[in-house]
Each structure stands twice: as C-alpha cells, then as structure tokens.
Protein backbone atom coordinates (compact mmCIF):
# COMPACT_ATOMS: atom_id res chain seq x y z
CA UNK A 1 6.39 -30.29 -18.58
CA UNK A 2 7.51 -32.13 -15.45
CA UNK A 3 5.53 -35.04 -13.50
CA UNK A 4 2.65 -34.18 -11.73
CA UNK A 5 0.57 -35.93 -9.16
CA UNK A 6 -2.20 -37.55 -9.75
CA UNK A 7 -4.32 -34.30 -8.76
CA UNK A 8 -3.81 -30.85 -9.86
CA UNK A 9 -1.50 -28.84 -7.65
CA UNK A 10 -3.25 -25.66 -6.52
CA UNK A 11 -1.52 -22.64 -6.52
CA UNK A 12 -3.22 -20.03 -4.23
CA UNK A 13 -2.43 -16.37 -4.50
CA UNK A 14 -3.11 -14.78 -1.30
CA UNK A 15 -3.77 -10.75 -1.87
CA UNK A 16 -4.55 -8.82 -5.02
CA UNK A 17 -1.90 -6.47 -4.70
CA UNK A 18 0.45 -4.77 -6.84
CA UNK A 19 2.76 -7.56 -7.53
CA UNK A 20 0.14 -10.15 -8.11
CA UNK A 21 -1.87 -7.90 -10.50
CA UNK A 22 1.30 -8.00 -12.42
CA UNK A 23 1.87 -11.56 -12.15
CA UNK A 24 -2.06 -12.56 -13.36
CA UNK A 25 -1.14 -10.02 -16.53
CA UNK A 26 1.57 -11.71 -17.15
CA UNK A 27 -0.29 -15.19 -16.56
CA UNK A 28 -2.81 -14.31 -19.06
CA UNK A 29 -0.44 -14.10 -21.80
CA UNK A 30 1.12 -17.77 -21.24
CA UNK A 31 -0.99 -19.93 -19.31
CA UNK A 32 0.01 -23.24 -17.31
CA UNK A 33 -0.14 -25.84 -18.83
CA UNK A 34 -3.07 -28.77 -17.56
CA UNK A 35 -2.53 -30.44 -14.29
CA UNK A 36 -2.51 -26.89 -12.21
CA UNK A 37 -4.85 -24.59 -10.88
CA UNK A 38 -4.79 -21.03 -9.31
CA UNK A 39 -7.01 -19.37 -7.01
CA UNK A 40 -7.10 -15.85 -6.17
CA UNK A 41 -8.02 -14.46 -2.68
CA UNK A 42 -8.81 -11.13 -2.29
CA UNK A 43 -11.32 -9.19 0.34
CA UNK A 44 -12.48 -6.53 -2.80
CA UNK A 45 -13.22 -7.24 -6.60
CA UNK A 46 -10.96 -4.44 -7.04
CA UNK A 47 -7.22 -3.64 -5.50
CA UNK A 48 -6.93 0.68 -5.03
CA UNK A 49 -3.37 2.20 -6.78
CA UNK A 50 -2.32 3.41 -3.19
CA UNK A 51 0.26 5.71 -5.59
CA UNK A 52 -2.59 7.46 -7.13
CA UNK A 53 -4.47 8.13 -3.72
CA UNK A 54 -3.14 11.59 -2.80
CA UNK A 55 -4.65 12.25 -6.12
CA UNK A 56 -8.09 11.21 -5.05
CA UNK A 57 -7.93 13.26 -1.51
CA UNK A 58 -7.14 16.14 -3.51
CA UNK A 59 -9.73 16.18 -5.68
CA UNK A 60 -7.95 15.75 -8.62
CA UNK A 61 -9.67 11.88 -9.56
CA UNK A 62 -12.20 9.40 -7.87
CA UNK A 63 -11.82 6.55 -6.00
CA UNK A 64 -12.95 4.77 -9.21
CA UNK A 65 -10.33 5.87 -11.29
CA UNK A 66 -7.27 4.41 -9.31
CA UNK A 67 -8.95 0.69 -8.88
CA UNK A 68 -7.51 -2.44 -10.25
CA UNK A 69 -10.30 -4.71 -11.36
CA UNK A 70 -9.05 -8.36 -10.49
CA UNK A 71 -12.14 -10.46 -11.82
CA UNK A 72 -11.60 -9.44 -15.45
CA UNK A 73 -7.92 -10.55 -14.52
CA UNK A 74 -8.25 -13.52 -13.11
CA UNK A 75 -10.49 -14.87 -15.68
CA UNK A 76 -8.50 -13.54 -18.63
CA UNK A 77 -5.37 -15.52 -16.87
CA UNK A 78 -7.96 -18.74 -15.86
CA UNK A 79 -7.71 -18.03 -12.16
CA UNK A 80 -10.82 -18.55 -9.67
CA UNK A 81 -11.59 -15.50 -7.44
CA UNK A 82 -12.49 -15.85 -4.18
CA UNK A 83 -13.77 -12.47 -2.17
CA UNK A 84 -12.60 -13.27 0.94
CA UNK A 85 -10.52 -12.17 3.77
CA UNK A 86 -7.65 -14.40 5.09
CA UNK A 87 -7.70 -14.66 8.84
CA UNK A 88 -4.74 -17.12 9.40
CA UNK A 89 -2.07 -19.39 7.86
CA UNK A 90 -1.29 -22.92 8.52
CA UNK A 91 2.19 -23.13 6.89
CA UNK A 92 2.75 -26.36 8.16
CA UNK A 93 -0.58 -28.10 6.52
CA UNK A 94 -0.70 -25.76 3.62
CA UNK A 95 -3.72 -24.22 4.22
CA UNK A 96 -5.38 -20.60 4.69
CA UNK A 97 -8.73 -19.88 6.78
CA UNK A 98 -10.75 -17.00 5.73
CA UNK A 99 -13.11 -14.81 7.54
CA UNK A 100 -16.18 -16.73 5.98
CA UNK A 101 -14.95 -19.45 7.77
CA UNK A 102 -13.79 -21.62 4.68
CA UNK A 103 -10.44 -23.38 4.76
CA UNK A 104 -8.37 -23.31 1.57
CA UNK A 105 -5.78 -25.92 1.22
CA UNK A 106 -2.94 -25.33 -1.27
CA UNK A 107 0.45 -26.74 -2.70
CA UNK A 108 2.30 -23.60 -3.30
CA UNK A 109 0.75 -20.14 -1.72
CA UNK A 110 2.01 -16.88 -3.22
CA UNK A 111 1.27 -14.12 -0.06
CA UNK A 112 0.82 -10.07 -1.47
CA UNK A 113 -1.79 -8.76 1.36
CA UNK A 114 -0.14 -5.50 1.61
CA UNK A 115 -0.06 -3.83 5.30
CA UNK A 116 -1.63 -2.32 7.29
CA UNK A 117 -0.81 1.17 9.34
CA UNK A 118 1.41 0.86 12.31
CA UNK A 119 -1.50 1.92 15.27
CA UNK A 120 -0.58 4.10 18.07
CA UNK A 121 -1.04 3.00 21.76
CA UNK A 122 -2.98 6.02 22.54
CA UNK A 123 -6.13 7.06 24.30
CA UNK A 124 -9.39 7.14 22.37
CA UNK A 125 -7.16 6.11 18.93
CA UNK A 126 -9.55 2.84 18.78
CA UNK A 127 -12.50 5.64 17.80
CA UNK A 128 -10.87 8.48 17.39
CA UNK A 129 -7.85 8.21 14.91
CA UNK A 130 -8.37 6.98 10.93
CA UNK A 131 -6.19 4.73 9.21
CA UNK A 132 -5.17 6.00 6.17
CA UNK A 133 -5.36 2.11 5.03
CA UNK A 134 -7.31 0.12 4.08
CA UNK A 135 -8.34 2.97 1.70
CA UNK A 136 -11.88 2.92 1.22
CA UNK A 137 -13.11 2.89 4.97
CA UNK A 138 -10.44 6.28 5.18
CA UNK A 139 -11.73 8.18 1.83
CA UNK A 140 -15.70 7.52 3.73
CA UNK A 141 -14.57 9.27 6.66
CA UNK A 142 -12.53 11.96 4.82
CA UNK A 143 -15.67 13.02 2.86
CA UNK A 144 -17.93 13.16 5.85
CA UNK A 145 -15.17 15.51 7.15
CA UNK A 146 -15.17 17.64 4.56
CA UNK A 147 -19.07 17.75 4.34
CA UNK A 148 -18.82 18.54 8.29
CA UNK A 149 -16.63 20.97 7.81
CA UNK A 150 -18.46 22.87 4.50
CA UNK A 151 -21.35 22.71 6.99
CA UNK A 152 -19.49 24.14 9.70
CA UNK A 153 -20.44 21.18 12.23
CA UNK A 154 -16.52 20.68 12.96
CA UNK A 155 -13.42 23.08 13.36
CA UNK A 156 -11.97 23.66 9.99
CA UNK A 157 -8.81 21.50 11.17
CA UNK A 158 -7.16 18.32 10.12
CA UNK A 159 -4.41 16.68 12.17
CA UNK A 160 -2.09 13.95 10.10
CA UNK A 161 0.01 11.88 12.10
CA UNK A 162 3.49 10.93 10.70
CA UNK A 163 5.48 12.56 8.76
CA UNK A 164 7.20 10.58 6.05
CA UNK A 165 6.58 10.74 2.47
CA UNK A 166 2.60 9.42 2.84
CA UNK A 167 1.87 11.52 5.57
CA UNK A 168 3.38 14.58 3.81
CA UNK A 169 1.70 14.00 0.57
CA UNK A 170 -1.68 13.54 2.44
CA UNK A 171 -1.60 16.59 4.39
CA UNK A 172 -0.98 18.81 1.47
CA UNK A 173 -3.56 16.64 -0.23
CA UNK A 174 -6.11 18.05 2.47
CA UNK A 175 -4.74 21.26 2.28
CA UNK A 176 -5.57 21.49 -1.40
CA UNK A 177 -8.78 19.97 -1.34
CA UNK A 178 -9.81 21.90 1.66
CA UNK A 179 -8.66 24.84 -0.47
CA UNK A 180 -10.64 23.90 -3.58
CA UNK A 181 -13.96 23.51 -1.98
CA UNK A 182 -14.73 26.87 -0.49
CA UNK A 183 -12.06 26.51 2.75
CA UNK A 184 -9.20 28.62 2.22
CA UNK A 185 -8.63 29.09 6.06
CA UNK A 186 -8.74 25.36 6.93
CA UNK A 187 -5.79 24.21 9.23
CA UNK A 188 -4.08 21.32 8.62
CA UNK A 189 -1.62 19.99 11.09
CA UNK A 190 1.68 17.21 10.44
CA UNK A 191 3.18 15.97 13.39
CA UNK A 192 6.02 13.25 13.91
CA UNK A 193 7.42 12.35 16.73
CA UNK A 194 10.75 12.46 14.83
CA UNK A 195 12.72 15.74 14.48
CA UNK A 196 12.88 15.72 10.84
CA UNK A 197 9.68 15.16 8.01
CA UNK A 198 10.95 12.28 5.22
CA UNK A 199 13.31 10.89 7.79
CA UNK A 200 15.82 8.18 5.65
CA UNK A 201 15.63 10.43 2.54
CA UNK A 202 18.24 13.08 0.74
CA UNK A 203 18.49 16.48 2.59
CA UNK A 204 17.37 17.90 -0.84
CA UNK A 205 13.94 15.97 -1.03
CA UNK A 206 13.84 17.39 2.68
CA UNK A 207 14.39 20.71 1.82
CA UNK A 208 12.04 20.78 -1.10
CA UNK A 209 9.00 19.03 0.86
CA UNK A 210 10.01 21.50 3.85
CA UNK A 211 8.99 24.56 1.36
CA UNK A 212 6.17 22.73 -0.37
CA UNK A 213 4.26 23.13 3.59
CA UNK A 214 5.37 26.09 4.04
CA UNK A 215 3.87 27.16 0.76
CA UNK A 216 0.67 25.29 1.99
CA UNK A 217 0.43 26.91 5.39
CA UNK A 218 0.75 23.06 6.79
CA UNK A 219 1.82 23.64 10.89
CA UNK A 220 4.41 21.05 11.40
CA UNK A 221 4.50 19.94 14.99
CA UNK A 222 8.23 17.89 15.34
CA UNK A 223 9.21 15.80 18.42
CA UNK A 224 5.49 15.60 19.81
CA UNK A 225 4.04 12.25 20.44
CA UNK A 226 0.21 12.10 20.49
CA UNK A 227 -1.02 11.20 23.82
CA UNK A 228 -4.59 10.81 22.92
CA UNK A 229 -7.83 11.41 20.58
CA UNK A 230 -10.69 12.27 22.08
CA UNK A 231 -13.91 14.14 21.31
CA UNK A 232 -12.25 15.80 18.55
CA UNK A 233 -9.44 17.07 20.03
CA UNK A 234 -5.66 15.46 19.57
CA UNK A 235 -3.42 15.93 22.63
CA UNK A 236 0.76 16.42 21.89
CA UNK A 237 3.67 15.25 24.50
CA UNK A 238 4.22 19.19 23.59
CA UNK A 239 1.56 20.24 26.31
CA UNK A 240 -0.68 21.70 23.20
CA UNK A 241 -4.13 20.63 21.75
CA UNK A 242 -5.01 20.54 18.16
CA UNK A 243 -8.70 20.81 17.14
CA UNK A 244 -9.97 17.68 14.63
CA UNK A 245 -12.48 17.32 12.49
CA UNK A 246 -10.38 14.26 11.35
CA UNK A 247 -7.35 12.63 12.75
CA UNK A 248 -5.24 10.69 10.24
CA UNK A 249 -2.80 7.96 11.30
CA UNK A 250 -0.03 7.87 8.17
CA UNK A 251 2.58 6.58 11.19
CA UNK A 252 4.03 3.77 8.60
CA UNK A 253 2.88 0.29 7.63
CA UNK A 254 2.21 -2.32 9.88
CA UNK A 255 1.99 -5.96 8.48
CA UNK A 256 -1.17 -8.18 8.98
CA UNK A 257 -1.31 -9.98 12.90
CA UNK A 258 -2.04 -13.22 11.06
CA UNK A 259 1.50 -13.45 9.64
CA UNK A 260 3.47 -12.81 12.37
CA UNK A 261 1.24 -15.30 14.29
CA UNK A 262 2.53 -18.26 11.86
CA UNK A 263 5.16 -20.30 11.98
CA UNK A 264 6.53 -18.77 9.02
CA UNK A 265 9.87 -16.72 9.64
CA UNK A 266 9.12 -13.52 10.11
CA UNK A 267 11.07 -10.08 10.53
CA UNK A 268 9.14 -7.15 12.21
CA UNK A 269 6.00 -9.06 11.23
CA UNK A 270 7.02 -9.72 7.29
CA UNK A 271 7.92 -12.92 5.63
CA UNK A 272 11.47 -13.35 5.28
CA UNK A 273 12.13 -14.70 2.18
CA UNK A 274 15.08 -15.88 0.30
CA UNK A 275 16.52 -14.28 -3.65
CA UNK A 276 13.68 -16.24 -5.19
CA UNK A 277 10.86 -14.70 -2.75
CA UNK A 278 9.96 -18.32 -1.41
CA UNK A 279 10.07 -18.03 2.48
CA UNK A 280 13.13 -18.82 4.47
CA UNK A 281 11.59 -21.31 6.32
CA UNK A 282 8.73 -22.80 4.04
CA UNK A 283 9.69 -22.47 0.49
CA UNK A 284 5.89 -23.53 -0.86
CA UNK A 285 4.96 -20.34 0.19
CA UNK A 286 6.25 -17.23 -1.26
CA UNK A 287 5.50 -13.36 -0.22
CA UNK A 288 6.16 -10.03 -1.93
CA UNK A 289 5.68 -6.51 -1.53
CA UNK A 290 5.05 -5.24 1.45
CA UNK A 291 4.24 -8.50 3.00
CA UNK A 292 7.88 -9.44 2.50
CA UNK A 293 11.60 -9.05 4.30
CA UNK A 294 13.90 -9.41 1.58
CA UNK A 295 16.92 -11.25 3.20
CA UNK A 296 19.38 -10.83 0.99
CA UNK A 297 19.01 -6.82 0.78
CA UNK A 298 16.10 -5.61 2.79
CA UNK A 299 13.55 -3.46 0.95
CA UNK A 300 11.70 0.00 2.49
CA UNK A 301 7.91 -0.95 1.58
CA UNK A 302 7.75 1.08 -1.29
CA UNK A 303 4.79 0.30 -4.30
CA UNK A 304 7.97 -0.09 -6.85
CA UNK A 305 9.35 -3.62 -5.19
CA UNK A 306 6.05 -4.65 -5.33
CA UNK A 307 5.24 -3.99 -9.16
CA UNK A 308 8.97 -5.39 -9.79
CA UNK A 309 8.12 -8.34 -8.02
CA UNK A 310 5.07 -9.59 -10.27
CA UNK A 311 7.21 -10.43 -12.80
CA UNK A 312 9.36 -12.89 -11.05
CA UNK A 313 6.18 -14.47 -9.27
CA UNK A 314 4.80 -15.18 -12.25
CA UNK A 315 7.99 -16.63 -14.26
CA UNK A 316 8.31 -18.52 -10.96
CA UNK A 317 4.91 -20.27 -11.00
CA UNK A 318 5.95 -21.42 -14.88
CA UNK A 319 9.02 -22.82 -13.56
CA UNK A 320 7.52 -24.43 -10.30
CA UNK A 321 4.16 -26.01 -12.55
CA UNK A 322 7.43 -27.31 -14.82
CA UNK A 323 9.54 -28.27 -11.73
CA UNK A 324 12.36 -25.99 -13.11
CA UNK A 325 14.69 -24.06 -11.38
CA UNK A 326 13.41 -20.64 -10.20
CA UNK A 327 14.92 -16.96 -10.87
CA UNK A 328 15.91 -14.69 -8.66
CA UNK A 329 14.39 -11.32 -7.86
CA UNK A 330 16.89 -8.45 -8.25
CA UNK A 331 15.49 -5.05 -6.82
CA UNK A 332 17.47 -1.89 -8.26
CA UNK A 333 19.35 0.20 -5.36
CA UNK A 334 17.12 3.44 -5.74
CA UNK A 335 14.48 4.42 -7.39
CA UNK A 336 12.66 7.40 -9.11
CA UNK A 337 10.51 8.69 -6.10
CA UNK A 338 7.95 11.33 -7.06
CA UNK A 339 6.19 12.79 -4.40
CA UNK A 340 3.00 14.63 -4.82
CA UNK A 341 2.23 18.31 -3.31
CA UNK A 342 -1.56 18.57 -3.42
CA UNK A 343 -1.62 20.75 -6.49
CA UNK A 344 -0.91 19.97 -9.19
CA UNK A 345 2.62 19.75 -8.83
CA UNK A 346 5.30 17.34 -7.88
CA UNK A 347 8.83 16.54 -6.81
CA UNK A 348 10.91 13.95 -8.22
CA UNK A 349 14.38 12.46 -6.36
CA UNK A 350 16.76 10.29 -7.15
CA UNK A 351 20.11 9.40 -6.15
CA UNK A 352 20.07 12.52 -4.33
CA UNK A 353 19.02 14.92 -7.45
CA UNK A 354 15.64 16.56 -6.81
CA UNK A 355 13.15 18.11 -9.61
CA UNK A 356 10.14 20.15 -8.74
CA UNK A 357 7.20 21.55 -11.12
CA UNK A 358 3.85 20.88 -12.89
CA UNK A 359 5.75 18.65 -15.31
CA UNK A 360 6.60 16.14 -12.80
CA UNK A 361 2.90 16.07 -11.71
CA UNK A 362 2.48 15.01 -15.19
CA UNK A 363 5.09 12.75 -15.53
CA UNK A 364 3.49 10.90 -12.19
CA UNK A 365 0.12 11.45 -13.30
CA UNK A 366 0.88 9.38 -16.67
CA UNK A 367 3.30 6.47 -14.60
CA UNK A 368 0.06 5.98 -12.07
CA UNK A 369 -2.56 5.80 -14.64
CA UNK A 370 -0.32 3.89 -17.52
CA UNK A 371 -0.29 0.94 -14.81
CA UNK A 372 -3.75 0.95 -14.25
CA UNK A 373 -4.61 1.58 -18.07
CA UNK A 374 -2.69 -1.84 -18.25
CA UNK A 375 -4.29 -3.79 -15.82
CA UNK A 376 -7.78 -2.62 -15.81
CA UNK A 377 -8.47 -4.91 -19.07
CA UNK A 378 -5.86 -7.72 -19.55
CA UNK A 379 -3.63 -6.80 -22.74
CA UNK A 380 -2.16 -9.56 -24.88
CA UNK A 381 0.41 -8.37 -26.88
C-alpha cells in the first residue's frame, strides 16, 4: 500500500451508470484498503438497462425488471450513496455541486452520467416533443398515450424522430405494443432528416431493419426535418403534417451542459480522455461511457464501451489508492449489435454478417437480463 495523507482521499463516482455498476461489483469483491473512501452520486436509487428498454415499450417486461439497484451495491462494495443530481464541476478545486445545493469535494472523481438526447431547435419541442431519455419521465408519458389512445381521446398515431438504431427499435416497439393492446390500425411514423435509417452501419443491417418496418407498417418519412410540434400535430420540411398522440425525440445523445461548461477538455461536449480514461487535461478525474471521447480511438456511444469500461475503472481505483501505475482501456473494433424488432424477434450484426429470428430475441433477451441478474444483488464469487 503506498503513502497516504494524513486524511482519507475521497474517491467520488459521479453517475450510476453502466460502467460504474460494473466497477462497484467488482469493488465489492476486493475492497480498498483503509485510508480511502468512495462516494456514489446518483439522481435515482436505481440506474434503468437502457438495452432492455425497447423491451419495456413493447410490453414484453416492466420498468422494474430492467433497473439496477445501486444501494445494495454500494453498500456491498462500502460506498456512501448520495441521491443527488450534479449541476456543475469545478475541475480545478476538485469539487462537484449538486442540485440540493451541497458541494462535494473530492481527490479523484470517476464521471459515468450518461447523456442526454440531442434536442431539436424547433417550435413547440419545449412542450411538445418527449425525450426518449431520461427513461422514466418518457415511459409516464408513453402510457398516458396509450391510455389516450385505447380511450380514443388522441389520433391513433405516434411520430419517432430519428432514425438510427434507438429510434428504429422504438418505433417498432410502439408498433407492437400498439398492436397488442387492442390497436391494430395505429400509425406509427420514423422520420430522419438523413436519407438512409441506421446511417454508419452495414448495408445488410440496413436492409434487414428496412423489411422489419415494412413488415410493421412503420411510414418512414426520409430527408424531412421537423419544423415544429404543436397541439398534437408534427410539421415536416416535406410540406406534410403527421397527427401525434406522442412525439418521440430518439435524434441521438446529447451530453450533460454541465460538462461542456467546465474547464475540462471536452469534444462535442464529452470528456476527452487519455488510454487510461483519466481526462486529457485533469487526470484526477476520469469519465467513461457515454460521458467520454476516447482519444486514442473514438468510441460511437454504444452501452458495450460502457460495461467494458467498469472493469478498468475499478482496477484503476486499486492502483491509484496503491499509487501504482494504471492500465489501459482497450475497446474491441466491433461488436455484436442486436437490434430488437418489437416482437419478439431480433437481428444480430457483426462485422458485416447479419442474423434475424426469434432465437436472437432470445439470445438478447438472456445478455440484457444476465447483466442485471448480476448486478441486482452483488455476487462474490
């Protein structure tokens, strides 16, 4: 064990997302040593499996079965938990303010606060459009749709906005669910600004998601911008209007205002950090996930990094508490993306090879729940 002051050194971890769940697993098996402390800070007692969520808007699961508890966590791994909300960073003084109005001071800060949803500079949005994060406030609003709806005191209509891989999976999602619950002639519209759905990914994912709305009876509305939300009603570049019941923003992830207001180095909002996730410009403080710009080979936010991550975050707090030499974080090239189509059925890509059928739905199913099987009560062996 290496020198320490004569106080503890506090390690804060700021977020309970995917990579820090990990890490306080990990924690639990070895703690520190004496001489350092850990804090948690996290605005919900439980972080939701964003990977299992199509699951939830389909109908398949509740809300409460894709939730990461972090209490039982944090104590298992001797962590405080603080349910708060971080407002701002003071890199320079080592310190975090919270929406309670506390101050939190720390030696080393580890930041996984996820993002956000990239908003759209559009009339009425402010009221009018839904976040599909954070998660909770969206899966209120989507069940008051579908009760409005089911009581026919909206149009039977959806409208998703963005069509990458989230915003594709949602849509049929809806569709399903929709379908499920007595509305078989419910409309639900995808529309991208782009002139491709899944933009950045293999022409034969493309193809496959392509058919998968077609299937669905999803109207796909390409190179139309949304000009504004209002009263129900979403108006396209295009010259059309689309009735809403609900109007879905899955337009890509935004990170938090707070960061890029720092003095931490930031690309497109996210800490840059170096091989061993400590920021490029303040290596006390360390970011992964989607809160992170990998330098050294930058990462799509994708809930894989993330998970990969917690293992080196919490290997590097050993080292750090034992003033050792960190390791680095090596992210694979591609990865095994399985992509959900509102039934029970999935797609699976990678490295250009695609797989479709109720066995991949499976295959997802039991990679979703197996990691929150593992951290819903900390294992030990």
């Amino acid at each position: 064990m290496g020198t320490l002051t004569a106080r503890d050194r506090h390690v804060l971890l700021a977020g309970g997302g995917h990579a820090h769940a990990v890490a306080l697993r990990r924690l639990a098996k070895k703690p520190l040593a004496p001489g350092v402390r850990l804090t948690l800070v996290a605005p919900s007692t439980q972080n939701l499996y964003s990977g299992a969520l199509p699951g939830v808007i389909a109908g398949h699961w509740t809300a409460d079965a894709i939730g990461v508890p972090l209490e039982p966590l944090c104590a298992a791994a001797g962590v405080s938990f603080v349910q708060d909300s971080i407002t701002s960073i003071d890199a320079g003084a080592n310190s975090v303010h919270l929406a309670s109005g506390n101050t939190l001071s720390f030696d080393l800060a580890s930041l996984d606060v996820g993002s956000g949803i990239r908003p759209l500079e559009i009339a009425g949005s402010k009221n009018g459009l839904v976040p599909i994060r954070p998660i909770s406030p969206f899966l209120l609003k989507w069940q008051d749709a579908i009760e409005s709806i089911r009581g026919s005191d909206t149009p039977p209509s959806i409208v998703v906005i963005g069509a990458g891989l989230a915003g594709i999976e949602v849509a049929l999602a809806i569709k399903f669910r929709l379908t499920q619950v007595g509305v078989p002639d419910a409309k639900v519209h995808l529309v991208d600004a782009r002139n491709e759905i899944a933009s950045g990914n293999s022409l034969a994912l493309r193809r496959r998601l392509h058919r998968a709305l077609d299937r669905a009876n999803v109207a796909l509305w390409l190179n139309a911008c949304v000009r504004s939300v209002d009263a129900g009603i979403v108006s396209l570049s295009t010259g059309e209007t689309l009735e809403a019941a609900l109007a879905v923003n899955c337009a890509g992830s935004a990170p938090h205002d707070w960061i890029g207001e720092s003095a931490l180095s930031t690309v497109q909002g996210r800490v840059e950090v170096d091989p061993c996730l400590r920021s490029t410009s303040h290596t006390n403080i360390w970011a992964a996930g989607d809160t992170s710009y990998f330098k050294a080979s930058p990462l799509e936010p994708a809930g894989v990094f993330a998970v990969r991550a917690g293992p080196v975050i919490a290997e590097n707090i050993q080292r750090w508490s034992q003033d050792q030499p960190l390791t680095h974080f090596n992210p694979q090239s591609d990865y095994l993306k399985l992509v959900s189509l509102g039934e029970q059925k999935a797609v699976a890509e990678k490295f250009g090879i695609t797989l479709e059928g109720g066995w991949v739905w499976k295959l997802k199913k039991w990679i979703d729940f197996s990691f929150l099987r593992q951290h819903s009560l900390p294992a030990r062996d």
